[in-house]
Protein backbone atom coordinates (compact mmCIF):
# COMPACT_ATOMS: atom_id res chain seq x y z
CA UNK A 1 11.11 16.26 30.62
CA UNK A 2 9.43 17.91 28.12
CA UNK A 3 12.76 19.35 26.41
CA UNK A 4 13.58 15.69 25.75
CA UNK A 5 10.08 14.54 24.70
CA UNK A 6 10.88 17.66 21.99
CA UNK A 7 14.71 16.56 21.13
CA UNK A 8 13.15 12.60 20.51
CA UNK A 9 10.07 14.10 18.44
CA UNK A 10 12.59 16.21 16.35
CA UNK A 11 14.92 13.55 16.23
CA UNK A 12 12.98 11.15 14.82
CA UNK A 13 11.23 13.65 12.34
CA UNK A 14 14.64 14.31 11.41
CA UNK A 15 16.08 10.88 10.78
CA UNK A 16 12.58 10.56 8.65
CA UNK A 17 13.34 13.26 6.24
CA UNK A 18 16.50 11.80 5.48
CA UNK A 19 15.30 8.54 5.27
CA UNK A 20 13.16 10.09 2.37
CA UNK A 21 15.46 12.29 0.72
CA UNK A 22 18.00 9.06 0.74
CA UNK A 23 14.82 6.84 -1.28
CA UNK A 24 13.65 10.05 -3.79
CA UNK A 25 17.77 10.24 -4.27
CA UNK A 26 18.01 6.78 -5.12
CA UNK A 27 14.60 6.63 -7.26
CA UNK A 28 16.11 9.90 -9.30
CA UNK A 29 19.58 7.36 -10.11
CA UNK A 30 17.22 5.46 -11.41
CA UNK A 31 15.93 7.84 -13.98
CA UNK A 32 12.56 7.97 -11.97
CA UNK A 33 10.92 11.33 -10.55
CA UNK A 34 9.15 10.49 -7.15
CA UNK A 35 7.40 13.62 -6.63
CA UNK A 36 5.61 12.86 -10.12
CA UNK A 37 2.24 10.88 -9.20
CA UNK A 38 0.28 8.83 -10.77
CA UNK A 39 -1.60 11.27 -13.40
CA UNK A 40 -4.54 12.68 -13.83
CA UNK A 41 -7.84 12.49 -11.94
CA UNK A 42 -11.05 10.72 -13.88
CA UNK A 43 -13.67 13.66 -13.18
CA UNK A 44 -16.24 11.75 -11.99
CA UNK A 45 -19.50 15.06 -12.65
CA UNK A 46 -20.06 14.26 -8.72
CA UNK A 47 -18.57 17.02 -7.26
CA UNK A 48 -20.52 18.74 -4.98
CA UNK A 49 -22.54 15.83 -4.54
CA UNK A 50 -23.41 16.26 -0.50
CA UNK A 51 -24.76 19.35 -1.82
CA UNK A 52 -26.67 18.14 -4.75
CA UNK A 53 -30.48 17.07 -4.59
CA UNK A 54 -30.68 14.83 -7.92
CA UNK A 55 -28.03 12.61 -6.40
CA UNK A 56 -30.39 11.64 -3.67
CA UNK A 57 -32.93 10.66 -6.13
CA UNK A 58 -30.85 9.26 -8.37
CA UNK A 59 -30.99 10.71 -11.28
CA UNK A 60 -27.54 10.81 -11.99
CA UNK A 61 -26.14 8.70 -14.52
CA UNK A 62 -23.11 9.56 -16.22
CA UNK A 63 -21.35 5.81 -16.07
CA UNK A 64 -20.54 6.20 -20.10
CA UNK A 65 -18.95 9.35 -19.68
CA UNK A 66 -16.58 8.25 -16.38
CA UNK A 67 -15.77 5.06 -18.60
CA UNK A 68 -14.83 7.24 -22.06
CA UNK A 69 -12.49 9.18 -19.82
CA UNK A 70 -10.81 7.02 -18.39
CA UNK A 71 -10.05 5.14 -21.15
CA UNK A 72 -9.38 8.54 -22.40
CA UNK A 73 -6.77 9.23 -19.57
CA UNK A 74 -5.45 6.13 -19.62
CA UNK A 75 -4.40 6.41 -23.17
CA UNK A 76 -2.47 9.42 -22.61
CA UNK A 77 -0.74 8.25 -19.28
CA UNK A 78 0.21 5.17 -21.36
CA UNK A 79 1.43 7.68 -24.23
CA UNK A 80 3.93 9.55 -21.79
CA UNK A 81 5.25 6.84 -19.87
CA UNK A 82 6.54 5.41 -23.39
């Protein structure tokens, strides 16, 4: 019982990796890369932040900066695609 329970899992883990290689093989005919992404991360300045005491008391604000990168970012993402 278990042997089959195995074969079925592999099976269908299987048929799922082709499944994917067919769809990246496809996406690469037509001219796109699938592994690429989407870009870069914004860095938000929270990391850390369960660790960080100011954050609790709020005196974090850095919404300028997060908004000038990202524009920042999306300017270059925009500049590669083209």
């Amino acid at each position: 019982m278990w042997r089959k329970l195995k074969k079925m899992i592999d099976d269908r883990s299987t048929a799922k990796k082709e499944r994917l290689r067919r769809k990246n093989a496809a996406l690469r005919a037509q001219g796109k890369e699938p592994l690429k992404g989407w870009g870069k991360m914004v860095d938000s300045g929270f990391g850390g932040l369960n660790k960080n005491d100011t954050a609790s008391s709020a005196k974090i604000d850095n919404i300028a900066f997060r908004k000038h990168q990202a524009e920042e970012i999306g300017q270059e993402n925009n500049r590669s695609n083209q």
